[in-house]
Structures are given as C-alpha cells and as structure tokens.
C-alpha atoms as a PDB file:
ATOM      1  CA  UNK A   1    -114.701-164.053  27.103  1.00  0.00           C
ATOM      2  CA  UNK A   2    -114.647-168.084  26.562  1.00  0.00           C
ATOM      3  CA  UNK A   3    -110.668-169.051  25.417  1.00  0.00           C
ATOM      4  CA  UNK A   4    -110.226-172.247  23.639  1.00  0.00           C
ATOM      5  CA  UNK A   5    -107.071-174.186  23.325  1.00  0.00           C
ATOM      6  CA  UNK A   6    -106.428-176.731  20.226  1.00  0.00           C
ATOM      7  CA  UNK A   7    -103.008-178.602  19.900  1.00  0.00           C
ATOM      8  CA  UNK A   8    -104.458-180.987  17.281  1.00  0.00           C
ATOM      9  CA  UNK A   9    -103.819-183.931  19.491  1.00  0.00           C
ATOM     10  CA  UNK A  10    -105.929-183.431  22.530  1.00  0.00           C
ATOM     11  CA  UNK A  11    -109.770-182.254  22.811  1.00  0.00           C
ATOM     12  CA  UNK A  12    -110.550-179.067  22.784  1.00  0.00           C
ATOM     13  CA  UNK A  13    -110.115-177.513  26.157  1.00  0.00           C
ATOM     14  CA  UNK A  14    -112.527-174.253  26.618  1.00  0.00           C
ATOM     15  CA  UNK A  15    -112.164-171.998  29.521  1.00  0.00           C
ATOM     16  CA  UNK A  16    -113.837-168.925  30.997  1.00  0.00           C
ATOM     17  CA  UNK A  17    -111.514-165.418  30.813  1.00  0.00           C
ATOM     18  CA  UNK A  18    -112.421-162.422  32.644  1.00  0.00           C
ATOM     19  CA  UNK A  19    -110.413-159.443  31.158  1.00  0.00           C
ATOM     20  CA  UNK A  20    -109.690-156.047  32.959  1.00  0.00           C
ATOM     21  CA  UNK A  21    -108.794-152.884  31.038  1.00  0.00           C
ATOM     22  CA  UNK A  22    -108.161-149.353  32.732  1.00  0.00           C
ATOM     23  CA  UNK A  23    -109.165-146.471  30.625  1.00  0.00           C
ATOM     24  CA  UNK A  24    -108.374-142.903  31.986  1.00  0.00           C
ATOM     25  CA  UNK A  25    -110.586-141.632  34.073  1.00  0.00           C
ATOM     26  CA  UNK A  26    -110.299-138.042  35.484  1.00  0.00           C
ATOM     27  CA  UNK A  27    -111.814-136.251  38.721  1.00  0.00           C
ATOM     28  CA  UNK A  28    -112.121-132.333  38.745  1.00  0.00           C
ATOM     29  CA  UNK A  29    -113.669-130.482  41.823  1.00  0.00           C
ATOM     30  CA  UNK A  30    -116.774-128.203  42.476  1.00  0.00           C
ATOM     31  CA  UNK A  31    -116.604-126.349  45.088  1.00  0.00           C
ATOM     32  CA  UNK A  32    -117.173-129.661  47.324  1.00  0.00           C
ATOM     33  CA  UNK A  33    -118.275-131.852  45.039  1.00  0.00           C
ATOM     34  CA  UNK A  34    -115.824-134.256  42.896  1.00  0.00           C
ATOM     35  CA  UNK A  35    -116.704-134.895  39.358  1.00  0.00           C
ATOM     36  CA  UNK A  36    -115.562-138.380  37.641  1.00  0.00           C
ATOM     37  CA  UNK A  37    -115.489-138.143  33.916  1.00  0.00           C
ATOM     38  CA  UNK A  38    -115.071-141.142  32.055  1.00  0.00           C
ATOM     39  CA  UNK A  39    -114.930-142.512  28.572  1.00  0.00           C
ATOM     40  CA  UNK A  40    -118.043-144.805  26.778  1.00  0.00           C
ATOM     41  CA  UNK A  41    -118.982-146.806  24.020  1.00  0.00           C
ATOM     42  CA  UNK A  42    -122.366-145.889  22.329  1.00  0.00           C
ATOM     43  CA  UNK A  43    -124.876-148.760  23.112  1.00  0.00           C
ATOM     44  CA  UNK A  44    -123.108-149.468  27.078  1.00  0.00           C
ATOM     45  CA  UNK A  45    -124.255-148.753  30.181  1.00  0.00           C
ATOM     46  CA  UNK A  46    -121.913-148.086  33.287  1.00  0.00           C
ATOM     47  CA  UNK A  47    -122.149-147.628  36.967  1.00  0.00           C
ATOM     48  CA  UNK A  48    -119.575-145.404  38.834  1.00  0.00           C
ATOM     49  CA  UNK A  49    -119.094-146.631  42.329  1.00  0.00           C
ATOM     50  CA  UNK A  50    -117.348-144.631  45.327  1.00  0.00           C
ATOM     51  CA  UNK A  51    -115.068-145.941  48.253  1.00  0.00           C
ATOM     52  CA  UNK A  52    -113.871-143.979  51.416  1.00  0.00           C
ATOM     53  CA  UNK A  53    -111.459-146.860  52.194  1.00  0.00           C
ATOM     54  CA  UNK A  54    -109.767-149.350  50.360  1.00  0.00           C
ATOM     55  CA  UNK A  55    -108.676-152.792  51.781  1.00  0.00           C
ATOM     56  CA  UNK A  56    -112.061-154.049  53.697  1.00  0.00           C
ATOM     57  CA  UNK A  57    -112.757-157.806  53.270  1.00  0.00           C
ATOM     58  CA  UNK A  58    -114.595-157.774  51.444  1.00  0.00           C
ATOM     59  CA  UNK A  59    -114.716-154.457  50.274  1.00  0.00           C
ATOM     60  CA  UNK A  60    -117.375-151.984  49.971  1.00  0.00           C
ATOM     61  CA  UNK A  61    -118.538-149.944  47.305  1.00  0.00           C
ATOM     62  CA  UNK A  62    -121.546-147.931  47.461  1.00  0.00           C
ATOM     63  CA  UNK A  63    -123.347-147.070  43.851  1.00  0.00           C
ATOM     64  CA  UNK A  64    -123.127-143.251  42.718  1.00  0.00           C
ATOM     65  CA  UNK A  65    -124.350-143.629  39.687  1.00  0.00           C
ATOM     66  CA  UNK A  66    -126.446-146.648  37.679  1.00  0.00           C
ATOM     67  CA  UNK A  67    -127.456-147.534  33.866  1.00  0.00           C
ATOM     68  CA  UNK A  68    -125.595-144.330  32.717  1.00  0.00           C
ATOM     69  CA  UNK A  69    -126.086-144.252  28.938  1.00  0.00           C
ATOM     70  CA  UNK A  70    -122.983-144.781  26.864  1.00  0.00           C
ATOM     71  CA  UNK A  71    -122.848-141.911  24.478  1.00  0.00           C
ATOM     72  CA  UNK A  72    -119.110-142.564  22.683  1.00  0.00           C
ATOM     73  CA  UNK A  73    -117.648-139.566  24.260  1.00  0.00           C
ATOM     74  CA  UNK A  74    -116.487-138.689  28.335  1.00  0.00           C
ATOM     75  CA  UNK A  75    -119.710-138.886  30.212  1.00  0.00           C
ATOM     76  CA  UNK A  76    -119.538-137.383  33.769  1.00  0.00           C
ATOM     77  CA  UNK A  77    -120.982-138.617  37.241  1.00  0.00           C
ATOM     78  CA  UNK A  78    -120.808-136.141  40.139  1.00  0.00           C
ATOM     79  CA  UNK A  79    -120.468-136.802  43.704  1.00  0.00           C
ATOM     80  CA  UNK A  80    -121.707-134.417  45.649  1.00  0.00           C
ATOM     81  CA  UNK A  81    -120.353-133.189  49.202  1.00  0.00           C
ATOM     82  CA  UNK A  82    -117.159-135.705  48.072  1.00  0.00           C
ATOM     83  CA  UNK A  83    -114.661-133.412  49.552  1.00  0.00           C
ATOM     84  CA  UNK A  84    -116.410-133.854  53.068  1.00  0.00           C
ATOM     85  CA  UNK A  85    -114.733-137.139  53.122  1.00  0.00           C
ATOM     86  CA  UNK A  86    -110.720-137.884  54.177  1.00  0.00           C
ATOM     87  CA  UNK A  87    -110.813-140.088  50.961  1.00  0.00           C
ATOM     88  CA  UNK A  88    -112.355-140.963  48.011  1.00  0.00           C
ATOM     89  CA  UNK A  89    -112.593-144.144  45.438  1.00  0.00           C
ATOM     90  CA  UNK A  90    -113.954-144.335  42.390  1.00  0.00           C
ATOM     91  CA  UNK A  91    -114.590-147.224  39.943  1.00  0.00           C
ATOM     92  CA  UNK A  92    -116.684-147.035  36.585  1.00  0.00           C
ATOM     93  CA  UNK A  93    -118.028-150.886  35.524  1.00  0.00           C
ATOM     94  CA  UNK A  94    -119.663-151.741  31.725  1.00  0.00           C
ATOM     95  CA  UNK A  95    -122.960-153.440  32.826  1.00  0.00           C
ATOM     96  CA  UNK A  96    -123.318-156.447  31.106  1.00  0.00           C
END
C-alpha cells in the first residue's frame, strides 16, 4: 500500500505501508495429522507455512502448502504426522 501525505503547504510526501490483518484461522486433528482451515478471497493464492519453534533469528518456516487457489470460502491445508511434533506453527500468506 503507497500512503501519501498533503498539508497544502509542503510537497507531497509518499511512503511505502505494509499492512497486517489476522483472520481466524482454525486447526482440527486427524488422528495425527493437524488440519489448518482458513478463509480466501476468490482470485488469491496463499501458502500455509509450519513452525516447530518460534523465536529463531531469523526464524524458520518451512512451506506446507503453495499457490493454494482462493475459492471465497475456508479452504483447508493438512499437515500430516503434525502431532509427532512437541509444537506446531502455522501461518497462511496472500501471494502477491
């Protein structure tokens, strides 16, 4: 998102915004798999991403899933043999 900023007296001063919304995402189990569902937006594409620590520097996410379709309702990405792990992350990204 590009912000610009007018006071009328000044030039124009443009700026670069990057904006981060959360939108509820849910995890269900499988026997030992974890399921992420997530909302989408017909037209996007997403990638869900997994974490079995947080807090490295930098940190380390692995790609579960890539280029999944948006379809306007909860898609779903499963990770399979999830519960195997002490811990999880997950993260779901729009691809540009």
């Amino acid at each position: 998102m590009l912000l610009a900023v007018d006071d009328g007296i000044h030039a124009v001063a443009y700026d670069a915004v990057r904006v981060t919304i959360s939108l509820p995402v849910s995890i269900t189990r499988d026997r030992n798999d974890a399921i992420v569902h997530f909302p989408t937006i017909a037209g996007k594409n997403y990638r869900v991403e997994t974490a079995t620590f947080l807090g490295g520097s930098p940190q380390t996410w692995t790609t579960l899933l890539d280029n999944i379709a948006g379809t306007g309702n909860l898609s779903d990405a499963r990770h399979t043999n999830a519960f195997a792990y002490p811990a999880c992350f997950y993260r779901v990204s729009v691809l540009p």
